[in-house]
C-alpha atoms as a PDB file:
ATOM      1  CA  UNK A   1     120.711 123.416 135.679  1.00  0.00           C
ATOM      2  CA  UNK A   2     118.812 124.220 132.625  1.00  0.00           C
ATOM      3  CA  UNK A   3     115.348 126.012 132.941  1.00  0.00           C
ATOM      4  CA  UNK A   4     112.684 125.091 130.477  1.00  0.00           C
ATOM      5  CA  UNK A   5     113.003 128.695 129.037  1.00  0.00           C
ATOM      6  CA  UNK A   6     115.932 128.227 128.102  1.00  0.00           C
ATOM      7  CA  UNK A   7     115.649 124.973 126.008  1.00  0.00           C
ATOM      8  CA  UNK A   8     115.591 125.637 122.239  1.00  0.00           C
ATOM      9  CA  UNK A   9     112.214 125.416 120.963  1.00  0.00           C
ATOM     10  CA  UNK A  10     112.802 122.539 119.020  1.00  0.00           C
ATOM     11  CA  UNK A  11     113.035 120.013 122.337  1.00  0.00           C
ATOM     12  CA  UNK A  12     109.764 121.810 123.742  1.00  0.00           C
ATOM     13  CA  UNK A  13     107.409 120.759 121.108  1.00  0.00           C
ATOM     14  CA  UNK A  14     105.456 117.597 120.084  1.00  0.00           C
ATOM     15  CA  UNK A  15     106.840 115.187 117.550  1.00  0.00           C
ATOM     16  CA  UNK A  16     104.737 116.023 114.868  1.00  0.00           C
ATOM     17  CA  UNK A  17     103.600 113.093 112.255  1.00  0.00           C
ATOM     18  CA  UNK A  18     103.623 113.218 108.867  1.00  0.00           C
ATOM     19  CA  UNK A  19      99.971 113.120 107.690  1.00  0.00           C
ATOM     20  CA  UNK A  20     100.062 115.178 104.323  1.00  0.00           C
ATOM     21  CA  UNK A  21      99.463 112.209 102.482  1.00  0.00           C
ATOM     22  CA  UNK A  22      97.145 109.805 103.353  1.00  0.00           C
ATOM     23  CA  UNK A  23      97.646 106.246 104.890  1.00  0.00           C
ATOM     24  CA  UNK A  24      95.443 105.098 101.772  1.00  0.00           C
ATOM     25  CA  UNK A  25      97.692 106.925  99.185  1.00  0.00           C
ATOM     26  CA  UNK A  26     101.167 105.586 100.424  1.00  0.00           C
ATOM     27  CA  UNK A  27     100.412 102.182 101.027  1.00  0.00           C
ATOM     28  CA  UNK A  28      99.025 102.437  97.656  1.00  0.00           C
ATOM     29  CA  UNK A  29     101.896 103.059  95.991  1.00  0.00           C
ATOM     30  CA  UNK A  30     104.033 101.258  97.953  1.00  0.00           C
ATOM     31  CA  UNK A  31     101.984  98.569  97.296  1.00  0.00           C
ATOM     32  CA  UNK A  32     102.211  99.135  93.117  1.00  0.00           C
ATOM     33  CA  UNK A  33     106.004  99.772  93.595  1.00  0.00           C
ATOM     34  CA  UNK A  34     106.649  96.550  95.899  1.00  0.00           C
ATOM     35  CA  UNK A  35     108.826  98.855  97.886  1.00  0.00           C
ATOM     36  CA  UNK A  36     108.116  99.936 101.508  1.00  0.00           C
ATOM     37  CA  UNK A  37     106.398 102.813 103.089  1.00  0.00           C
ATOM     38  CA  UNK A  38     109.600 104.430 104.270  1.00  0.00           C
ATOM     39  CA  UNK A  39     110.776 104.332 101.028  1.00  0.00           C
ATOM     40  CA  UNK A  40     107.620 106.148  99.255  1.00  0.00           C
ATOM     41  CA  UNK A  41     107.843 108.758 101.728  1.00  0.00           C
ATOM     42  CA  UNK A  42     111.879 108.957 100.870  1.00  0.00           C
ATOM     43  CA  UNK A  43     111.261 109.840  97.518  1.00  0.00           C
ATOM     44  CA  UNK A  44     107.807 112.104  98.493  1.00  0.00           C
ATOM     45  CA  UNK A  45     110.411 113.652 100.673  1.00  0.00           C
ATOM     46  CA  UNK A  46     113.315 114.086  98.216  1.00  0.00           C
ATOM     47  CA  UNK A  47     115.373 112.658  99.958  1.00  0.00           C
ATOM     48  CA  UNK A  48     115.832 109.445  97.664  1.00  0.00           C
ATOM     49  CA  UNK A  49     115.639 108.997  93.878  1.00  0.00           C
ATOM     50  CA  UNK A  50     113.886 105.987  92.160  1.00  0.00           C
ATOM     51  CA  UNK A  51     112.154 105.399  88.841  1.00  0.00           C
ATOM     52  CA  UNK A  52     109.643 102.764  89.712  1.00  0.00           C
ATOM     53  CA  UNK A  53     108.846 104.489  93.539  1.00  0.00           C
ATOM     54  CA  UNK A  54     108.099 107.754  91.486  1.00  0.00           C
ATOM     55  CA  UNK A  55     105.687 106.115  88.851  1.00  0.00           C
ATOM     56  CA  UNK A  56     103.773 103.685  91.592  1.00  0.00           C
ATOM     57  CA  UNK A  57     103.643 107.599  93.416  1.00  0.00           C
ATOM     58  CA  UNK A  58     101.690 108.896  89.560  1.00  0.00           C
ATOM     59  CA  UNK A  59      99.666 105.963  89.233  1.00  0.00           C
ATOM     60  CA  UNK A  60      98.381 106.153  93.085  1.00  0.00           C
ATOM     61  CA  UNK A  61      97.570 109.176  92.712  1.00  0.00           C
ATOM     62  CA  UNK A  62      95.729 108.762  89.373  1.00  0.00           C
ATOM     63  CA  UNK A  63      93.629 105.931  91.064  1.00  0.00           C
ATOM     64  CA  UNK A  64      92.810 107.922  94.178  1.00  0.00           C
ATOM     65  CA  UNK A  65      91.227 111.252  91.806  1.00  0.00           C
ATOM     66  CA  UNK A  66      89.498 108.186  90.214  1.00  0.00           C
ATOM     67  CA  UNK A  67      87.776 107.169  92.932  1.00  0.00           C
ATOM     68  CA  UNK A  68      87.013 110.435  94.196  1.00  0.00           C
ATOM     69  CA  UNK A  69      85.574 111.732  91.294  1.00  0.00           C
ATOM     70  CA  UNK A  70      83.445 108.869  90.716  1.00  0.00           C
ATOM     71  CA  UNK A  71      82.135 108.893  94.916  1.00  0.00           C
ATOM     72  CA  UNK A  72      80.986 112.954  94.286  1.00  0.00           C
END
């Protein structure tokens, strides 16, 4: 029988979720990229390559510093 001590570390924490980018900012540009989340956060992630992902990603994120600099 295996003792929680010795488990590797990895099966003793919480799942994490992936909140470095905001809900607002990914469906954002998944929204200007007609693509889906998952697929944002593939190329975010580097794990996938795509042209029109990557410039709906620089275009979301010139419309979100638009609207923050105009709110302060």
């Amino acid at each position: 029988m295996v003792t929680q001590r010795e488990r590797s570390a990895r099966k003793r924490t919480k799942k994490r979720t992936n909140n470095r980018w905001g809900s607002e900012f990914i469906r954002l540009a998944a929204e200007l990229a007609g693509t889906s989340a998952s697929m944002v956060y593939a190329v975010l992630n580097e794990r996938a390559v795509s042209a029109p992902v990557s410039r709906a990603i620089e275009e979301a994120r010139v419309q979100m510093n638009a609207v923050r600099r105009r709110v302060a």
